[in-house]
Every structure is written in structure tokens, then in C-alpha cells.
C-alpha atoms as a PDB file:
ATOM      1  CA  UNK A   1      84.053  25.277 133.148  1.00  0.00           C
ATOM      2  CA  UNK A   2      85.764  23.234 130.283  1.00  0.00           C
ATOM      3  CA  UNK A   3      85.256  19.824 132.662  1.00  0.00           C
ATOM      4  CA  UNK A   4      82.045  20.625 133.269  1.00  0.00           C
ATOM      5  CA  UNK A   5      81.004  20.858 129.560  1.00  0.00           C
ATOM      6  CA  UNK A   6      83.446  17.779 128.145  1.00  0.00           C
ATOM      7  CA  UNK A   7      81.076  15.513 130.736  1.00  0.00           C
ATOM      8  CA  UNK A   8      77.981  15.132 128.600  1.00  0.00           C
ATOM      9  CA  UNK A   9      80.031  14.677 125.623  1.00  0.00           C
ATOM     10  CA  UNK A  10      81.808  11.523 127.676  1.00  0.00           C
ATOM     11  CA  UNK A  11      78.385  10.404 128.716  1.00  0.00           C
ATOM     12  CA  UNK A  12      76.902  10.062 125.461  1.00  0.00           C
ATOM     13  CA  UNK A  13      79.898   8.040 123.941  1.00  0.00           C
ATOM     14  CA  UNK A  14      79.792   5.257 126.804  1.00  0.00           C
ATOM     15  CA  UNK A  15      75.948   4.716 126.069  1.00  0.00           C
ATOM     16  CA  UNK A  16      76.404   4.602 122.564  1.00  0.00           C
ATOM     17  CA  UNK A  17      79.311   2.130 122.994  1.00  0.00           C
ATOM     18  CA  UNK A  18      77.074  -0.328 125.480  1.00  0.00           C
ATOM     19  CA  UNK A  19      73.972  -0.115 122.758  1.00  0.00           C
ATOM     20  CA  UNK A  20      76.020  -1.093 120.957  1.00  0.00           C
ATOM     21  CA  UNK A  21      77.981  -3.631 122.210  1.00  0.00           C
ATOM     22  CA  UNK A  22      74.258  -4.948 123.450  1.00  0.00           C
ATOM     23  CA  UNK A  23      73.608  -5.100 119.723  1.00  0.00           C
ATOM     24  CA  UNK A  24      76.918  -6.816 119.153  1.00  0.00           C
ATOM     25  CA  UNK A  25      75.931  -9.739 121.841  1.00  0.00           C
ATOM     26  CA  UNK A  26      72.626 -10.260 121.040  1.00  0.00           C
ATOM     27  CA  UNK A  27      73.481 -10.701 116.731  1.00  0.00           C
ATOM     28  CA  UNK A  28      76.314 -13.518 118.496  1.00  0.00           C
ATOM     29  CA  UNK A  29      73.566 -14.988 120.813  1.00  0.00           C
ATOM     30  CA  UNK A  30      71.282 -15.398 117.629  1.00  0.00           C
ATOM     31  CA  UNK A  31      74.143 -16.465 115.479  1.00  0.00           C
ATOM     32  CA  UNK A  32      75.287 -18.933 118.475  1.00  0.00           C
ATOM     33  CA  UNK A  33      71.619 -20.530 118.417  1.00  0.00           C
ATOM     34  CA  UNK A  34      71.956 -20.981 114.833  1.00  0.00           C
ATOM     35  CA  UNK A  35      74.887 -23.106 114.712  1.00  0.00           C
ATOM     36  CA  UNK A  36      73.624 -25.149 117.128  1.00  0.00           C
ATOM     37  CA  UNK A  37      70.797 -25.911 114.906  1.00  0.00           C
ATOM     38  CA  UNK A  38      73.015 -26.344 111.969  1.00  0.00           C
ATOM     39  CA  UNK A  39      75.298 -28.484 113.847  1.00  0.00           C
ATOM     40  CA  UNK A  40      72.509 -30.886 114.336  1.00  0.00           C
ATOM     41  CA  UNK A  41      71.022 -30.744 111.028  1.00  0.00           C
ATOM     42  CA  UNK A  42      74.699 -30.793 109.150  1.00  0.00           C
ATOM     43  CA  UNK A  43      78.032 -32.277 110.315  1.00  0.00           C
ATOM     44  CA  UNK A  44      80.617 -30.399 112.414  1.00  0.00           C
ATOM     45  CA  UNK A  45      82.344 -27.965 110.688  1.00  0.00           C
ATOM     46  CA  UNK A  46      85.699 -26.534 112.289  1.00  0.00           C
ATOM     47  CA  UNK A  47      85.216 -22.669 112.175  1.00  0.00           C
ATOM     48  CA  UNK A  48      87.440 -20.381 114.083  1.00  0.00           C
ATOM     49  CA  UNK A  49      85.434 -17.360 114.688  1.00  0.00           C
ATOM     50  CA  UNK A  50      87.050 -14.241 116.773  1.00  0.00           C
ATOM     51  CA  UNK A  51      85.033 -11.830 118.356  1.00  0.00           C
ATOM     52  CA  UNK A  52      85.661  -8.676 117.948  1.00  0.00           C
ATOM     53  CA  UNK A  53      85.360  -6.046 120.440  1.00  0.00           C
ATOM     54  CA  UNK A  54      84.697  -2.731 119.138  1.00  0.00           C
ATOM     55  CA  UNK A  55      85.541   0.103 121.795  1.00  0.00           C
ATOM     56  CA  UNK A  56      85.398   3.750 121.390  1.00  0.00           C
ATOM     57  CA  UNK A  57      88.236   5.766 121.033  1.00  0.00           C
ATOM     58  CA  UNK A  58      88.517   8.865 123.250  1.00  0.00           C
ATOM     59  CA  UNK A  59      88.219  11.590 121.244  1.00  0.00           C
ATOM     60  CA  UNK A  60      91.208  13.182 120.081  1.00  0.00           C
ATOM     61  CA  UNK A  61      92.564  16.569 119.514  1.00  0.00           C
ATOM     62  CA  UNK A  62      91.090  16.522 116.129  1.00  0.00           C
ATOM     63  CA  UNK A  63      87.590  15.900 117.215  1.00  0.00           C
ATOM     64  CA  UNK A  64      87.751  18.230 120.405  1.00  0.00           C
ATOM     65  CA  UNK A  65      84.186  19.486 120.250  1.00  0.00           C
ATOM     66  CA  UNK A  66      85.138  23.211 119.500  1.00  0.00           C
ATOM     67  CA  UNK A  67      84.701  25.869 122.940  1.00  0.00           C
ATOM     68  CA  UNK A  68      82.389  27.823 122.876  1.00  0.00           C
ATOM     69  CA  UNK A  69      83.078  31.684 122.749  1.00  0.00           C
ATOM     70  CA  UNK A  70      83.493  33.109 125.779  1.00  0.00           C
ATOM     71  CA  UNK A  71      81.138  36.234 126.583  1.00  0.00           C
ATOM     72  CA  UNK A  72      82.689  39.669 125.865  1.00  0.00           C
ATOM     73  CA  UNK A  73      83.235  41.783 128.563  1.00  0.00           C
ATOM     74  CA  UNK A  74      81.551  45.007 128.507  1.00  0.00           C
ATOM     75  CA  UNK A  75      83.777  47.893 129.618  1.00  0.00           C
ATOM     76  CA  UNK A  76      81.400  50.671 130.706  1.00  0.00           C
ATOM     77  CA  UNK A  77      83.983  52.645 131.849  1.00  0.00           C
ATOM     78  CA  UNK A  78      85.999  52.926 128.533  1.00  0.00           C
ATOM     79  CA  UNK A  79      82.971  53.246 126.497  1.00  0.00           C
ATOM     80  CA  UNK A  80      82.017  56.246 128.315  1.00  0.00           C
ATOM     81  CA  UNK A  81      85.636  57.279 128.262  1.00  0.00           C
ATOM     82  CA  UNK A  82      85.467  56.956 124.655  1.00  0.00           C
ATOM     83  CA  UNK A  83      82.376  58.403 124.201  1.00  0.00           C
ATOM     84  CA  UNK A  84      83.509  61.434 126.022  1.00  0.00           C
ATOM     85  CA  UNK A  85      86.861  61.244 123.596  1.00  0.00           C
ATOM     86  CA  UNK A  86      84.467  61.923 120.972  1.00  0.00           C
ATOM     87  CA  UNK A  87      82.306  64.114 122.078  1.00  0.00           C
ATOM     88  CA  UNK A  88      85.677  66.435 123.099  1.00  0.00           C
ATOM     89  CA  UNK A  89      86.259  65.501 119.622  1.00  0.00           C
ATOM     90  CA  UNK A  90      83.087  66.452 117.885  1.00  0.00           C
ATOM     91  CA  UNK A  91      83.320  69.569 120.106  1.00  0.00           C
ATOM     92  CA  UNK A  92      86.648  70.557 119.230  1.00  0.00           C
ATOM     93  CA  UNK A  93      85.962  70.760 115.834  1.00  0.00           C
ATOM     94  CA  UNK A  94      83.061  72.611 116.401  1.00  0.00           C
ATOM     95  CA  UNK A  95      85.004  74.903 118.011  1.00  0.00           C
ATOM     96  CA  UNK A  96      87.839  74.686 115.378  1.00  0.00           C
ATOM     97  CA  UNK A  97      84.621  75.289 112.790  1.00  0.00           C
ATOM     98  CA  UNK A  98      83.617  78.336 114.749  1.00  0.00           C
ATOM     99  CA  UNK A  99      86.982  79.879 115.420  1.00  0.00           C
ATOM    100  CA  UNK A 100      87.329  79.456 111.494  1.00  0.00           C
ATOM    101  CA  UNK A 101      84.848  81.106 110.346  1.00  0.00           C
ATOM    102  CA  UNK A 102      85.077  83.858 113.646  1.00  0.00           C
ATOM    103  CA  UNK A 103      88.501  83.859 111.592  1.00  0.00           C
ATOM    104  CA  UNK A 104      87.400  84.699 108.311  1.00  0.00           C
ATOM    105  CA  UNK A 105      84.290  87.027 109.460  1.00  0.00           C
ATOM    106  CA  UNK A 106      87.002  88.912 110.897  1.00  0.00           C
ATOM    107  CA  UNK A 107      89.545  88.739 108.033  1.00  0.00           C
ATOM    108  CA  UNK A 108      86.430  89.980 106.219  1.00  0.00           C
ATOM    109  CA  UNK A 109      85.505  92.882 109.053  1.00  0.00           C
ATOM    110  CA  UNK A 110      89.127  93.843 108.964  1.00  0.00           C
ATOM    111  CA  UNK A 111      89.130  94.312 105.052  1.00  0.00           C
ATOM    112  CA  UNK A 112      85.934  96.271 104.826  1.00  0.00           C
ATOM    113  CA  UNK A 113      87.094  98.363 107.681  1.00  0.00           C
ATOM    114  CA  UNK A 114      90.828  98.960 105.185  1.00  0.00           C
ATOM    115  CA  UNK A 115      88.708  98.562 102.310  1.00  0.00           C
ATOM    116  CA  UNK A 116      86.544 101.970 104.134  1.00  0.00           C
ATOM    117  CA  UNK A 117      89.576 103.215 105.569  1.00  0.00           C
ATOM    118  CA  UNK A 118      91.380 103.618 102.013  1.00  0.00           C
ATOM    119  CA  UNK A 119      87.732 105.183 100.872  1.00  0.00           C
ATOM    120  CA  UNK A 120      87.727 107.335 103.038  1.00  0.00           C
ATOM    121  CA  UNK A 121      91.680 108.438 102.547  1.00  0.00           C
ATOM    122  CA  UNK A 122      91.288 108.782  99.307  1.00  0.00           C
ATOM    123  CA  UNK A 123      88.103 111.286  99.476  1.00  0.00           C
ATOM    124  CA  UNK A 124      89.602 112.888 102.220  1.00  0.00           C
ATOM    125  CA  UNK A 125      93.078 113.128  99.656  1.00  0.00           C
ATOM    126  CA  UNK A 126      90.464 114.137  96.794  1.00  0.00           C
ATOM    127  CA  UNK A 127      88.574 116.985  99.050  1.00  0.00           C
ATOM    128  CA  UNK A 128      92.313 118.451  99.799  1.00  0.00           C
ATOM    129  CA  UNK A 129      93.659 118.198  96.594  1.00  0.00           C
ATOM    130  CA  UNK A 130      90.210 120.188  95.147  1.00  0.00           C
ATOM    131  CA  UNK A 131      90.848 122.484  98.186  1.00  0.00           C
ATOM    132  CA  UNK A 132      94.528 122.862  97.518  1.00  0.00           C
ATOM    133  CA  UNK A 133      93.270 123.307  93.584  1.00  0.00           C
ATOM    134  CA  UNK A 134      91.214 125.944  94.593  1.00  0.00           C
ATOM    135  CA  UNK A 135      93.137 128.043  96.721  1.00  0.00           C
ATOM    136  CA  UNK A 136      95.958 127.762  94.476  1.00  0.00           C
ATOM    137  CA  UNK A 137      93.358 129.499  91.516  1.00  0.00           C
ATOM    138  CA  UNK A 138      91.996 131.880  94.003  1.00  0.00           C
ATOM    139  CA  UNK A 139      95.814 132.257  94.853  1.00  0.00           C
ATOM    140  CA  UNK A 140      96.623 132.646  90.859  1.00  0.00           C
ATOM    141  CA  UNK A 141      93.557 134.577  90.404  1.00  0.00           C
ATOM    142  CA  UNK A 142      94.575 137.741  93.155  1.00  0.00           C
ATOM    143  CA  UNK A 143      98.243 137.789  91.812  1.00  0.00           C
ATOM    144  CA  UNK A 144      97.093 138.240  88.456  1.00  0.00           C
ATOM    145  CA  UNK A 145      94.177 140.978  89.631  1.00  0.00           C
ATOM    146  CA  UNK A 146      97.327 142.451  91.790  1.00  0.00           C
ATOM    147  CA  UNK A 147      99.723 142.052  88.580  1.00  0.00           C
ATOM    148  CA  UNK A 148      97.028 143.682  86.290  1.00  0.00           C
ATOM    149  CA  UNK A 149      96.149 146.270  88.708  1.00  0.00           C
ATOM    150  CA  UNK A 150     100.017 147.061  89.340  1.00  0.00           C
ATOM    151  CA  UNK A 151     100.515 147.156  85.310  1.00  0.00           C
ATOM    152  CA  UNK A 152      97.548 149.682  85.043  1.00  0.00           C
ATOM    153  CA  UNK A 153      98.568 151.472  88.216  1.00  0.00           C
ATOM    154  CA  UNK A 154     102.704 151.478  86.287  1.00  0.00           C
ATOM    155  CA  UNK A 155     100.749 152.497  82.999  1.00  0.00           C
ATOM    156  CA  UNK A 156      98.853 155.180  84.853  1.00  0.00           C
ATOM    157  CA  UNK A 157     101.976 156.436  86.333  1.00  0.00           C
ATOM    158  CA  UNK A 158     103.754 156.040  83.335  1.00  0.00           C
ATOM    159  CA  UNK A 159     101.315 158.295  81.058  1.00  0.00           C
ATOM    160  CA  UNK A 160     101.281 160.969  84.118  1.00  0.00           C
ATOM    161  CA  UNK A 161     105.273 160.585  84.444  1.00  0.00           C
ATOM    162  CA  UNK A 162     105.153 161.339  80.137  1.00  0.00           C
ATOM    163  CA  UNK A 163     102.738 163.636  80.716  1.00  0.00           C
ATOM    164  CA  UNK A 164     104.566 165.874  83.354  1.00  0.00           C
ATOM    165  CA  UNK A 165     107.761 165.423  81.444  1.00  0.00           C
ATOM    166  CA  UNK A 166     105.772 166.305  78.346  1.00  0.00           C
ATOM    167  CA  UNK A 167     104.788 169.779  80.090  1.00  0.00           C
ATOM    168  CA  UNK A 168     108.228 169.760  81.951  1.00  0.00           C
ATOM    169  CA  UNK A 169     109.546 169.788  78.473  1.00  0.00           C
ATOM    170  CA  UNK A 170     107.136 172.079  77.402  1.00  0.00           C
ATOM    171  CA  UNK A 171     107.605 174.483  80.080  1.00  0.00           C
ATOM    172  CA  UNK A 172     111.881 173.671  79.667  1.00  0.00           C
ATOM    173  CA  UNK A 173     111.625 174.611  76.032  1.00  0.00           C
ATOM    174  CA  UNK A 174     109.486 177.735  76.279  1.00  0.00           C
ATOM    175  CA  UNK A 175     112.265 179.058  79.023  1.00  0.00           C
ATOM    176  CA  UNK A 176     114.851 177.878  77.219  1.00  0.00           C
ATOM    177  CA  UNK A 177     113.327 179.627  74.105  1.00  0.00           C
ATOM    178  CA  UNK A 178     112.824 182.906  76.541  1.00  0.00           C
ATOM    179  CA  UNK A 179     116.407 182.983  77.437  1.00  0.00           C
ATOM    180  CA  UNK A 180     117.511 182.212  73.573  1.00  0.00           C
ATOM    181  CA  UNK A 181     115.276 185.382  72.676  1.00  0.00           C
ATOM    182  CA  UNK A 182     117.453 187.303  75.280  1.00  0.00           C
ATOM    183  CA  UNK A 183     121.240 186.211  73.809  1.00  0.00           C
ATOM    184  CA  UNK A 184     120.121 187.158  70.683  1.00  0.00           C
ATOM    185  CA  UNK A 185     118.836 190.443  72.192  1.00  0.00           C
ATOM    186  CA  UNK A 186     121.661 190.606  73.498  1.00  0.00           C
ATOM    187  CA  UNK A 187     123.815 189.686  70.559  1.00  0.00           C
ATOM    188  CA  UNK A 188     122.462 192.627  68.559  1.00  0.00           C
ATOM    189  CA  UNK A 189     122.988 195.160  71.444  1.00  0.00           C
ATOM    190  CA  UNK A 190     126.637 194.120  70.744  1.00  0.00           C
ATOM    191  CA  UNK A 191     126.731 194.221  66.710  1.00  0.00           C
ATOM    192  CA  UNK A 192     128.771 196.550  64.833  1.00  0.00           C
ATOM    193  CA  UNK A 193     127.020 196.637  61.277  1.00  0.00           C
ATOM    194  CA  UNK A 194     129.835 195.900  58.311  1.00  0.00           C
ATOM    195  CA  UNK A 195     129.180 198.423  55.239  1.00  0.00           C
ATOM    196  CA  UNK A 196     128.398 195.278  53.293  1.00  0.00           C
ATOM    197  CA  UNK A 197     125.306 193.422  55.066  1.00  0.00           C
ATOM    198  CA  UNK A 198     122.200 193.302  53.522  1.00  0.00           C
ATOM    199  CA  UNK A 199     118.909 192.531  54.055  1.00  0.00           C
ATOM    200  CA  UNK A 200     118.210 188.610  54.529  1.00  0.00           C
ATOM    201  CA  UNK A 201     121.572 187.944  55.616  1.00  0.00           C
ATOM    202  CA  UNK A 202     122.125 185.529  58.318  1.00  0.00           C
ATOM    203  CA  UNK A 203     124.180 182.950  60.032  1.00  0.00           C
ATOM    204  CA  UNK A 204     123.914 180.248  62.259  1.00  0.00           C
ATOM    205  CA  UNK A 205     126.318 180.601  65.239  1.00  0.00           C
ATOM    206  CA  UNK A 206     127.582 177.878  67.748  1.00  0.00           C
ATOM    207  CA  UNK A 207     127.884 179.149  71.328  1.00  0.00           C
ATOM    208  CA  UNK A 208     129.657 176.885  74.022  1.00  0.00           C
ATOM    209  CA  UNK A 209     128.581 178.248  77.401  1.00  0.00           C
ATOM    210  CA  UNK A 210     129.451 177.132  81.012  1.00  0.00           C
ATOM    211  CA  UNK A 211     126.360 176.942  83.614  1.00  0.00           C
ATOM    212  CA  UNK A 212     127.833 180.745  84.767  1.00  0.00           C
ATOM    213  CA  UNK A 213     126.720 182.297  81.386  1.00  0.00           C
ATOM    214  CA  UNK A 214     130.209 182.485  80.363  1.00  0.00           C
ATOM    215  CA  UNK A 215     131.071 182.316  76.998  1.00  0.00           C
ATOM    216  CA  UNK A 216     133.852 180.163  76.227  1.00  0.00           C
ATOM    217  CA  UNK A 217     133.528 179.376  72.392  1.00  0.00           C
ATOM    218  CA  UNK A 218     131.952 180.862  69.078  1.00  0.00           C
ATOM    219  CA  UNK A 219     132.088 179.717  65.773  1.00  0.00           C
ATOM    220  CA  UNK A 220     129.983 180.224  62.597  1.00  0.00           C
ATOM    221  CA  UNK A 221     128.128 176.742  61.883  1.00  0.00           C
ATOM    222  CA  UNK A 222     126.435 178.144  58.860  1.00  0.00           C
ATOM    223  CA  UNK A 223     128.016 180.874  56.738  1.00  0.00           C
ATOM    224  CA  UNK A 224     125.809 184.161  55.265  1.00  0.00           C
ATOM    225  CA  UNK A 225     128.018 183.788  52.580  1.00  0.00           C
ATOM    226  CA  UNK A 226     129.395 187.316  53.244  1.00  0.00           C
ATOM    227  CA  UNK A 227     132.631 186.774  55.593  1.00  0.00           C
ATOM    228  CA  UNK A 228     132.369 190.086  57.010  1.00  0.00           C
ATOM    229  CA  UNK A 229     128.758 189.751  58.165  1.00  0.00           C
ATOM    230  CA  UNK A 230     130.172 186.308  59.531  1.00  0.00           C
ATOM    231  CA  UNK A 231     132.849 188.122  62.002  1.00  0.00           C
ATOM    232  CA  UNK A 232     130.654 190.741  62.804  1.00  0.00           C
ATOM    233  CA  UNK A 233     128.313 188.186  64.294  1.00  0.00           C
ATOM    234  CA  UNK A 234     131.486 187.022  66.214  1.00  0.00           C
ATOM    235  CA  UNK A 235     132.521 189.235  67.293  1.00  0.00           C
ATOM    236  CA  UNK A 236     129.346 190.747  68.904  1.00  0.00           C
ATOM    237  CA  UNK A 237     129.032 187.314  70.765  1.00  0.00           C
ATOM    238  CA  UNK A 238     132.476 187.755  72.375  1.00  0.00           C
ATOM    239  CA  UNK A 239     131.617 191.332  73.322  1.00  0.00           C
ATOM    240  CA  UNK A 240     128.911 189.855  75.267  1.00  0.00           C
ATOM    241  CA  UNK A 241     131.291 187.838  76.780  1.00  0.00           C
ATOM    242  CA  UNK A 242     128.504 186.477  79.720  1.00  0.00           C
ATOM    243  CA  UNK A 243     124.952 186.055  79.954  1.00  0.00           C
ATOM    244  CA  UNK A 244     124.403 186.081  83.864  1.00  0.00           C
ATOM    245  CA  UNK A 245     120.619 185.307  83.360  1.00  0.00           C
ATOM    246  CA  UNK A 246     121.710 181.354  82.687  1.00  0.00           C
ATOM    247  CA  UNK A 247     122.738 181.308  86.359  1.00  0.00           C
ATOM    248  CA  UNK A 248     118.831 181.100  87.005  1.00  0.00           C
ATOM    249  CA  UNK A 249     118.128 177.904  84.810  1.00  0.00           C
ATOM    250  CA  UNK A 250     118.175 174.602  86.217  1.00  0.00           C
ATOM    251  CA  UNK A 251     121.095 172.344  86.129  1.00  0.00           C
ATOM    252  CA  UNK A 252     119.354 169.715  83.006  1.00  0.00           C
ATOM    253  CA  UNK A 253     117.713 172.750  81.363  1.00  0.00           C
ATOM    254  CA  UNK A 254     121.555 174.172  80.782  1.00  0.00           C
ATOM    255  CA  UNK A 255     122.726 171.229  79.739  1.00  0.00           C
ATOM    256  CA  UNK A 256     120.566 170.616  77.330  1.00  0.00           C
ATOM    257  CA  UNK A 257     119.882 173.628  75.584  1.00  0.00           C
ATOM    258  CA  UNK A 258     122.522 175.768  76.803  1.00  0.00           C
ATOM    259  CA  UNK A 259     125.880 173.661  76.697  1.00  0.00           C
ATOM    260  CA  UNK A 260     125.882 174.378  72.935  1.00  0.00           C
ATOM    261  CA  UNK A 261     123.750 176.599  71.844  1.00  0.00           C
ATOM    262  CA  UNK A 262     123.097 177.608  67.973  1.00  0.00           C
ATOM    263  CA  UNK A 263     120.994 180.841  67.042  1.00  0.00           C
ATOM    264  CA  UNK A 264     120.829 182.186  64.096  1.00  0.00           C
ATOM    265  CA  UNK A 265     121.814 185.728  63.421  1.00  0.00           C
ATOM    266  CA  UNK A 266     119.499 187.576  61.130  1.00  0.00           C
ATOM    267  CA  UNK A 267     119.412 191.006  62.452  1.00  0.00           C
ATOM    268  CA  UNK A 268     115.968 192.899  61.129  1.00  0.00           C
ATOM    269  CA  UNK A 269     117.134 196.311  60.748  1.00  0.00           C
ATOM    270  CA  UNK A 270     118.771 195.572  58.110  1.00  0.00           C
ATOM    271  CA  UNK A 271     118.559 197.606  54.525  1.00  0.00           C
ATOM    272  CA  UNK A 272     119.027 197.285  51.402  1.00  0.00           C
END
């Protein structure tokens, strides 16, 4: 293909080159018939004239007519190889887009669903504590009824418990008092008046019994003032020697009224 296109280019040098050598011949043809004519009309001149042939140079390097470009070859093939490249591209990061954001919707589903979760945990925590609240009042609430009702059921008990001790007491005192009436009964029943007692005399004995009636002790604890009144009472207390009727009392009620007793001896028959 390069031959075939430097041939025209040839072609049109070699017909410029024989215009214009034509040219060339013709100006010496006309110059030649001149001469002639001045040769006759003036005298001879000796005149070296050269002709000069003008060729064409082939063209050089330099002027190489410049190729043309060749055509570009269209590669079907890898455009639509390319073109499928980037529409595996375009789809990828579609997919990549959608994957994303599938990412983050989820991220977002999962938090709301903790988010609900926690809610809920926490109510549910709330509701319990409140419940646990609750029963622990209720809980407070019957232990103090049960305390309050125990204290008034202890106080009721208490004031029945005083109460039967009161008439326990009551009841102890009035025997104790029935049995004190029948030493000193007694007592008298054993006196020996002294010549010098008079009326309003009295003493106050101390008595130290054992739970048989026994006596085991007498002393005066508070003098008449008249020491033969004094030993009379004494002495009619050791005459006496036992009161069996103690034997009947209970245990407590001789102990404590009976251990030691003190009467006072004031005899009412007594006379000026």
C-alpha cells in the first residue's frame, strides 16, 4: 500500500520537470534566434554560455509526504467485554449500595429491637420491684397487725395474770389473815396474866415457824414497856409450841406470811 500511494507523487514530479525543461528549451531556442540576429546586425562576440540542466531531486527523507493514518481497528469483542466489565461493575456497587444500607437498616432493626428489649426489661424490672415493694408493705403491714395484736393479746394477759394474782393475793392475804386470827387465838388460850398488865398493853412478837406449824423462835420485836407482860407473851407462844392448821396452807402462802410472822399481843380482857 505505501508503493501504491508514493506513485502519483513520482508522476507529478517527472511532468513538472519536462514542463519545465520544455520551458527551459524553448527560452534557449528564442534566445538562440536572437543572437543570430545580433550576430548579423553587430560583430561576433565570443560568449561561452553553459546550459544548465535543472533535474529534480528525488525526494528525500525530509520531504517524505507524511502516511496517512492507518484505520483503527474496532475490537467488538473487547468492547463488549468491557462493557460487560462495567456493567459487573456498576452492578456490584449496586449491590455493595444495597448490602450497605440492608447493613445499616439492620444495624438500625437490631437497635430498636435492644433499644425495646431494654424497655421492656426495665418495665418488667419496674413492675417487680413495685410488686416486690408491695408485698414487702403488705408483708410489714401483717407483722405489725400480728405484733400489735400479740402486744394487746400479752397486755390482755398481762392485766388478767395481775388481776388473778391481785385476787390470788387477795384471797392469800384474807387466809393468811384467818390463820393469824387463829395463833393469836391461840396465843391467848396459852397466856398466864402477870399481876402487873394493864389495859392497852401490848407487844409485837416475832414468830419463826417451819411449814409443819412448828415453832422454832420467839422474840419480842416491840416492847409493852412492862417486861413482865413481855415474857408472858413468850412464853404463851412457846406453850403453843405448834400450830398444825399451817400444814393446810400452800407452800408460797407459808413462806410469805408465815416464815416470820409478827402479831401483836394486846389481849382485850384486860382491866384496869
Amino acid at each position: 500500500m505505501r508503493t501504491a500511494l508514493a506513485k502519483p507523487g513520482l508522476m507529478v514530479s517527472i511532468s513538472v520537470s519536462v514542463i519545465f525543461h520544455g520551458i527551459l528549451i524553448y527560452l534557449v531556442a528564442l534566445g538562440w534566434e536572437e543572437t543570430k540576429q545580433s550576430e548579423v546586425r553587430n560583430p561576433p562576440r565570443v560568449v561561452q554560455a553553459t546550459i544548465v540542466e535543472l533535474t529534480q531531486k528525488a525526494p528525500t527523507q525530509a520531504t517524505k509526504p507524511k502516511e496517512e493514518p492507518k484505520p483503527k481497528k474496532i475490537d467488538l469483542t473487547k468492547k463488549k467485554r468491557e462493557a460487560e466489565l462495567a456493567e459487573k461493575k456498576r452492578q456490584a456497587q449496586i449491590a455493595e449500595k444495597k448490602r450497605q444500607k440492608e447493613l445499616e437498616e439492620k444495624k438500625k432493626r437490631e437497635a430498636k429491637k435492644k433499644a425495646e428489649e431494654k424497655r421492656k426489661q426495665e418495665e418488667l424490672a419496674k413492675a417487680e420491684a413495685l410488686k416486690r415493694q408491695k408485698a414487702l408493705e403488705e408483708e410489714l403491714e401483717r407483722v405489725e397487725q400480728e405484733r400489735l395484736q400479740q402486744q394487746l393479746q400479752e397486755e390482755i394477759e398481762a392485766a388478767e395474770a395481775a388481776e388473778r394474782a391481785l385476787i390470788a393475793e387477795q384471797q392469800a392475804e384474807a387466809t393468811a389473815q384467818s390463820y393469824v386470827a387463829l395463833i393469836s387465838q391461840r396465843i391467848e388460850q396459852f397466856w398466864s396474866r402477870p399481876p402487873s398488865a394493864r389495859t392497852g398493853m401490848r407487844c409485837e412478837l416475832l414468830i419463826q415457824l417451819v411449814p409443819t406449824g412448828r415453832v422454832v423462835n420467839v422474840s419480842i420485836a416491840s416492847s409493852s414497856g412492862n417486861s413482865a407482860f413481855d415474857r408472858s407473851a413468850e412464853q404463851a407462844v412457846l406453850k403453843a409450841e405448834q400450830f398444825r392448821e399451817l400444814q393446810q396452807l400452800e407452800p408460797e402462802v407459808f413462806e410469805r406470811y408465815f416464815r416470820e410472822l409478827r402479831i401483836v399481843f394486846n389481849p382485850q380482857d384486860l382491866r384496869l
